[in-house]
C-alpha atoms as a PDB file:
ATOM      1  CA  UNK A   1       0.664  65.799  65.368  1.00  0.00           C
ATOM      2  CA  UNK A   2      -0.838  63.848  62.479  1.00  0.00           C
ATOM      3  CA  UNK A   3      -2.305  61.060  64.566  1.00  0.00           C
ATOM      4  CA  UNK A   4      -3.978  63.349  66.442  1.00  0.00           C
ATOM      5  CA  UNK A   5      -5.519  65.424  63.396  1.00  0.00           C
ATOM      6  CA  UNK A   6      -6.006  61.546  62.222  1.00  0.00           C
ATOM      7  CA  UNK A   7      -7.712  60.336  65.322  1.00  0.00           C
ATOM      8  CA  UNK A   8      -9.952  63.906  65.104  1.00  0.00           C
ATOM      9  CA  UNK A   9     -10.898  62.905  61.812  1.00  0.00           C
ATOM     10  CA  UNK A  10     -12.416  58.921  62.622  1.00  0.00           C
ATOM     11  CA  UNK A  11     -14.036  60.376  65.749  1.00  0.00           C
ATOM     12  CA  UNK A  12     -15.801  62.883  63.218  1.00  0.00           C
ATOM     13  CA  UNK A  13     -16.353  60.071  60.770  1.00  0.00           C
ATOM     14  CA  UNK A  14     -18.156  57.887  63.280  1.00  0.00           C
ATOM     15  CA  UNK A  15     -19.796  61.293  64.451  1.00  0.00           C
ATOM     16  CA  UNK A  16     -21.163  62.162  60.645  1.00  0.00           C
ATOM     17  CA  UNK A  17     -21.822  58.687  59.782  1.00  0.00           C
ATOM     18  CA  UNK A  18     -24.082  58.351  63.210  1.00  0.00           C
ATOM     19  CA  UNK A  19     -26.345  61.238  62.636  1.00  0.00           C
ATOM     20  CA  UNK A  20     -26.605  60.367  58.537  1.00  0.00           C
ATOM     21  CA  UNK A  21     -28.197  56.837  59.601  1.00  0.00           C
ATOM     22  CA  UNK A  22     -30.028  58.250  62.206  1.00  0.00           C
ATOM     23  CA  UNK A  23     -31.902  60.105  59.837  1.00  0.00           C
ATOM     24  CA  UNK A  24     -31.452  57.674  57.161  1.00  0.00           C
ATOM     25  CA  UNK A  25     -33.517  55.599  59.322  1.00  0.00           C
ATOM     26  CA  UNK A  26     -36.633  57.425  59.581  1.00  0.00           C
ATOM     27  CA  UNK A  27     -36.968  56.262  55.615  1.00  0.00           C
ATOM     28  CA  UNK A  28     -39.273  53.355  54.787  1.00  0.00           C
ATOM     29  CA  UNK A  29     -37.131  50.696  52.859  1.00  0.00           C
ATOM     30  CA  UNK A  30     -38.748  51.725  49.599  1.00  0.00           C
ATOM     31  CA  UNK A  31     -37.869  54.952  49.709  1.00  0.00           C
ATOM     32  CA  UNK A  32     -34.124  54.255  50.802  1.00  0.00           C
ATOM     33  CA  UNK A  33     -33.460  52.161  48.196  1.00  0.00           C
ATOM     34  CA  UNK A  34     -35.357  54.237  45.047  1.00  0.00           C
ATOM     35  CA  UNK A  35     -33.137  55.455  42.300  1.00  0.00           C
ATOM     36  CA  UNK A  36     -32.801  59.344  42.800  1.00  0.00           C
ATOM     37  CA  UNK A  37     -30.475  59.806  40.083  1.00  0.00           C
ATOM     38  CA  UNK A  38     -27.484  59.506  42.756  1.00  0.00           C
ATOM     39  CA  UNK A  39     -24.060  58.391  41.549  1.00  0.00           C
ATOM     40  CA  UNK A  40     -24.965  55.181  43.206  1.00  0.00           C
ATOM     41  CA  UNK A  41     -28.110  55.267  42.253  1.00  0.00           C
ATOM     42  CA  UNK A  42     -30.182  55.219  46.067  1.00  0.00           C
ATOM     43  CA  UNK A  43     -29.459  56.755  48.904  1.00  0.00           C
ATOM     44  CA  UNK A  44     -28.803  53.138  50.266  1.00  0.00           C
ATOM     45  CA  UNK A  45     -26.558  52.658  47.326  1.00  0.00           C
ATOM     46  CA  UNK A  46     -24.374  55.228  48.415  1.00  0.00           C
ATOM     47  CA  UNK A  47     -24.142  54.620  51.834  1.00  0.00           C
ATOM     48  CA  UNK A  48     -23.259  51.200  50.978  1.00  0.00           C
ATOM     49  CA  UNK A  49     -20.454  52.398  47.814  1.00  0.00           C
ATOM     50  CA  UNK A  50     -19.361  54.616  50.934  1.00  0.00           C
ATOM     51  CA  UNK A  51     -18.965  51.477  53.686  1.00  0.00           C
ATOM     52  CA  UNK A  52     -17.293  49.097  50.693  1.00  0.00           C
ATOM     53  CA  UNK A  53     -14.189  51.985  49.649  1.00  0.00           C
ATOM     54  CA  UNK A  54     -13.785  51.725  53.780  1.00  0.00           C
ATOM     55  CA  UNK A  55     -13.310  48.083  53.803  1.00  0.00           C
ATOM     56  CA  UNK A  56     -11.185  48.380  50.351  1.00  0.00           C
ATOM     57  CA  UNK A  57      -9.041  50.695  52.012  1.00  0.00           C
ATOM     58  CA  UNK A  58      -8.905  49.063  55.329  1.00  0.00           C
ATOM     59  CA  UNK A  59      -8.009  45.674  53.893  1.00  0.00           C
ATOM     60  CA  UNK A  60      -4.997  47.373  52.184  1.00  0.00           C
ATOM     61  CA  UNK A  61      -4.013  48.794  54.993  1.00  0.00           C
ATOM     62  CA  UNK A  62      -4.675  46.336  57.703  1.00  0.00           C
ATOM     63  CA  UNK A  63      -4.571  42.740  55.674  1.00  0.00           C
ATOM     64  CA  UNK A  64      -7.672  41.688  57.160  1.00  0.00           C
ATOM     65  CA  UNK A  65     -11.239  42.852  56.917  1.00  0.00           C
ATOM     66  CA  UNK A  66     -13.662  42.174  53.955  1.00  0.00           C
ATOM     67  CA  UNK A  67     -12.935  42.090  50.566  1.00  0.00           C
ATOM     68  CA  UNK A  68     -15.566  43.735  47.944  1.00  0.00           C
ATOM     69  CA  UNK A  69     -14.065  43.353  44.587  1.00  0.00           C
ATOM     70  CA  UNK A  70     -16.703  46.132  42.857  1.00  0.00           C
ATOM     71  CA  UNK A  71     -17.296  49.541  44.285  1.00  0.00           C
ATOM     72  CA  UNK A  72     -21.173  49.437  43.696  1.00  0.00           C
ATOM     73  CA  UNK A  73     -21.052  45.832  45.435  1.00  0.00           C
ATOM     74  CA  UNK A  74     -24.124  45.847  47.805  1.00  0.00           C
ATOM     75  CA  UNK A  75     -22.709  43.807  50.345  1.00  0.00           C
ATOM     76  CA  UNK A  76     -25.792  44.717  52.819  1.00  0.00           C
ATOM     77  CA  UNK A  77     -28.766  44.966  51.212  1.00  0.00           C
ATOM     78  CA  UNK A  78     -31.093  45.824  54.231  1.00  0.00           C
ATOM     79  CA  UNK A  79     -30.412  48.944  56.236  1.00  0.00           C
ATOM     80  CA  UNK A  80     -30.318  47.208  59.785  1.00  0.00           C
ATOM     81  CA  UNK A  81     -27.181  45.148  58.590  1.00  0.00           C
ATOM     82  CA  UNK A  82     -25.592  48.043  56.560  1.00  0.00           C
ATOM     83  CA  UNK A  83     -25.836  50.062  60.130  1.00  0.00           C
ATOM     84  CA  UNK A  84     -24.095  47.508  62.104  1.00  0.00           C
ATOM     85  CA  UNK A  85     -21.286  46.916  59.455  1.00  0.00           C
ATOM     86  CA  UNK A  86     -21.289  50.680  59.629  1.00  0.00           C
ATOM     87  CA  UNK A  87     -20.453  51.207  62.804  1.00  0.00           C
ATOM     88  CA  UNK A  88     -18.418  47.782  63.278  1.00  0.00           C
ATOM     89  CA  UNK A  89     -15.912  49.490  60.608  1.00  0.00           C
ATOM     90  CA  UNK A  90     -16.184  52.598  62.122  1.00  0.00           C
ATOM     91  CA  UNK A  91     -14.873  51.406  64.989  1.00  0.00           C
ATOM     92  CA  UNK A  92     -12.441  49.370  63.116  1.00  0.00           C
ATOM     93  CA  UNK A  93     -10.846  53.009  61.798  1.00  0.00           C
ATOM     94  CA  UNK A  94     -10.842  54.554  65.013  1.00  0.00           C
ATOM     95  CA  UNK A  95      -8.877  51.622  66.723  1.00  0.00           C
ATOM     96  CA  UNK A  96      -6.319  51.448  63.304  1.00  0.00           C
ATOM     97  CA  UNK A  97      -5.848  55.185  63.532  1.00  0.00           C
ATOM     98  CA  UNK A  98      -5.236  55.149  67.433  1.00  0.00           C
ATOM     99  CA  UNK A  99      -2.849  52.422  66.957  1.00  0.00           C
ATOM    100  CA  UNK A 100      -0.323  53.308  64.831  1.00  0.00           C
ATOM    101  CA  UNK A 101       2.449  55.470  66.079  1.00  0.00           C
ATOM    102  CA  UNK A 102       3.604  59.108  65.237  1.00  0.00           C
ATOM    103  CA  UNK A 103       5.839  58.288  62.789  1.00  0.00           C
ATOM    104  CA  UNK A 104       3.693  55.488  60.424  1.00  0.00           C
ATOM    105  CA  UNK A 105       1.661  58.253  59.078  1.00  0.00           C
ATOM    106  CA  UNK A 106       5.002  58.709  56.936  1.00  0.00           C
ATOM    107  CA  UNK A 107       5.062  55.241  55.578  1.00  0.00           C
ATOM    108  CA  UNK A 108       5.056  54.370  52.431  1.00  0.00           C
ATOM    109  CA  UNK A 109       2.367  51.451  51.784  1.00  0.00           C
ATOM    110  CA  UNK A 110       2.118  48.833  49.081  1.00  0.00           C
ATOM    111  CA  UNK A 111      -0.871  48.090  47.953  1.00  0.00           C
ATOM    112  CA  UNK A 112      -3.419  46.919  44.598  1.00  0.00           C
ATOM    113  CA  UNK A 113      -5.916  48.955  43.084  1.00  0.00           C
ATOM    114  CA  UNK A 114      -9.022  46.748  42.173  1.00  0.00           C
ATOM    115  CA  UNK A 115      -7.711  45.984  38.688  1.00  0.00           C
ATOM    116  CA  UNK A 116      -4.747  44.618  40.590  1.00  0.00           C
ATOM    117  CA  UNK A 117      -2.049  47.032  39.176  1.00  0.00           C
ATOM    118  CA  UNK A 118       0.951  47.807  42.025  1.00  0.00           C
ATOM    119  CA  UNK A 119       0.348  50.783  43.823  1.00  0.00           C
ATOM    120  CA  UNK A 120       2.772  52.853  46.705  1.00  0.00           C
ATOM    121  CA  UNK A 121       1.186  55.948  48.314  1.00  0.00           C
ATOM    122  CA  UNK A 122       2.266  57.543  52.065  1.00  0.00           C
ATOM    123  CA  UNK A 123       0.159  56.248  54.889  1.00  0.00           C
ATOM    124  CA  UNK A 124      -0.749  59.739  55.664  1.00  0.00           C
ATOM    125  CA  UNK A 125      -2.124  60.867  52.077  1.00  0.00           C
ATOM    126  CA  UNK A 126      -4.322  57.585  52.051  1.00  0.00           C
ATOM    127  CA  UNK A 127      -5.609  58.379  55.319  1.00  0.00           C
ATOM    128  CA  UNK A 128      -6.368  61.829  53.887  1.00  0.00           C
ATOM    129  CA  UNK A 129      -8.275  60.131  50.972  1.00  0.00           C
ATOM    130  CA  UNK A 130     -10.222  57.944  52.757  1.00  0.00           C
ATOM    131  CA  UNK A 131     -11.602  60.630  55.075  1.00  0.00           C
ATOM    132  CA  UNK A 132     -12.017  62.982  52.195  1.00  0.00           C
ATOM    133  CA  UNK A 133     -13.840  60.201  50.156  1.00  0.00           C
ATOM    134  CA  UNK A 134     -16.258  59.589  52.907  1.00  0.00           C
ATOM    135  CA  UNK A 135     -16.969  63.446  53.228  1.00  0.00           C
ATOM    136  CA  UNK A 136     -17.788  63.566  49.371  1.00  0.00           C
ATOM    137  CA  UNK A 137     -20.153  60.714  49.275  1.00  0.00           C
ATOM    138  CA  UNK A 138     -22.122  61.782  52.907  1.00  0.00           C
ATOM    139  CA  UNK A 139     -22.698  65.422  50.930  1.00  0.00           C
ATOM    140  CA  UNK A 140     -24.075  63.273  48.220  1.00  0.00           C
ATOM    141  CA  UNK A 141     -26.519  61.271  50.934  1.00  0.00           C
ATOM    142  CA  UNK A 142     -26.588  64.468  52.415  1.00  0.00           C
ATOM    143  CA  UNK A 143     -28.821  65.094  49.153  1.00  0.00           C
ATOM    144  CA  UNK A 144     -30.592  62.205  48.746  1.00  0.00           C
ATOM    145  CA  UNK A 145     -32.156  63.233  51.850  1.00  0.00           C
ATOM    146  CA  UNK A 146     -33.314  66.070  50.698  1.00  0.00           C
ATOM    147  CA  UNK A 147     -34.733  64.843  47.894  1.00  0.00           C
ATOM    148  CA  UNK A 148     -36.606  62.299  50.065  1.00  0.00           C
ATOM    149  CA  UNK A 149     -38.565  64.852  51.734  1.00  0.00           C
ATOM    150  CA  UNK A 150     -36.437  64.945  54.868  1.00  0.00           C
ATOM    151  CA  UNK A 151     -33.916  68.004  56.484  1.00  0.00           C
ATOM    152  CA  UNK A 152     -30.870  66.379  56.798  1.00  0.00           C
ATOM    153  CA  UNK A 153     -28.884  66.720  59.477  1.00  0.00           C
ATOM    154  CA  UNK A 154     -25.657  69.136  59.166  1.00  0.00           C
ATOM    155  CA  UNK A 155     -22.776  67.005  58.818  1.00  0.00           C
ATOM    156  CA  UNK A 156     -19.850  69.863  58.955  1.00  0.00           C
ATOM    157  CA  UNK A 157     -16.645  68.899  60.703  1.00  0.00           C
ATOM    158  CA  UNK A 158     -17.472  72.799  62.633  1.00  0.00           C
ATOM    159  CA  UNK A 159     -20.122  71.212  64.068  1.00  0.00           C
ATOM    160  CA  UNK A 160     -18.226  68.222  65.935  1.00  0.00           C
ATOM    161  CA  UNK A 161     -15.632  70.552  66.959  1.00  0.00           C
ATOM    162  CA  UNK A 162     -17.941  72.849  68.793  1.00  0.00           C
ATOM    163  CA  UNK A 163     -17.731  72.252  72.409  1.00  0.00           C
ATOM    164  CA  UNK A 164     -20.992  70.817  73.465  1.00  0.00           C
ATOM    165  CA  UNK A 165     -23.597  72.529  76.141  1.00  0.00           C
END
């Protein structure tokens, strides 16, 4: 049951993330990258804030991946590269999520913060965080396209579900 919900959840990350780039990339550089009094700043800030707490996560999880040591850490600074990592990771999450089995959702999983302090948390509540973090940060680039004269796309997790025509 919670792999599935799981597995539901990176399809509709990949999904969300898609159609935020897509219209992300109807932007001029400039105007991706200008401060709009986001949390990070741009909108390219936060798209990039919301691809480096992926890898985080995905490193502590997996062992492997990248390694940003700063959450603001622009690790792609032009949008063609930020899009490929993008969907590289998400692709990456999918392929975690559809590997584990039933029962490692129950885990318990040792990990660091970024200060490097000890931490232990169930595989399933991180999983919940890191799709719930994502959501939070795409209603804030949600936003910024708005404010950059653009309709955003909607992004709701009712709109994946629907069946399509």
């Amino acid at each position: 049951m919670m792999k599935a919900h799981f597995s539901r959840f990176a399809a509709y990350n990949a999904w969300a993330n898609t159609r935020l780039y897509d219209a992300a990339g109807q932007l001029d550089p400039a105007a991706r990258t200008r401060d709009i009094g986001a949390y990070f700043t741009s909108l390219h800030g936060t798209l990039n804030h919301i691809l480096v707490a992926d890898q985080v996560w995905m490193r502590r999880l997996t062992g492997e991946g990248p390694d940003p040591r700063e959450l603001d850490e622009i690790t792609q600074p032009g949008f063609r590269a930020l899009r490929r990592a993008r969907e590289a990771e998400d692709a990456r999450i999918s392929a975690y999520v559809d590997g584990l089995a039933e029962d490692a959702f129950a885990e318990s999983v040792d990990y660091a913060n970024l200060a490097g302090q000890p931490q232990n948390m169930e595989r399933g509540l991180i999983l919940a965080h890191f799709f719930n973090h994502q959501t939070h940060h795409r209603g804030q680039a949600h936003d910024g396209l708005k404010r950059l004269g653009l309709e955003p796309p909607a992004l709701d997790l009712l709109y994946f579900m629907r069946p399509k025509a």
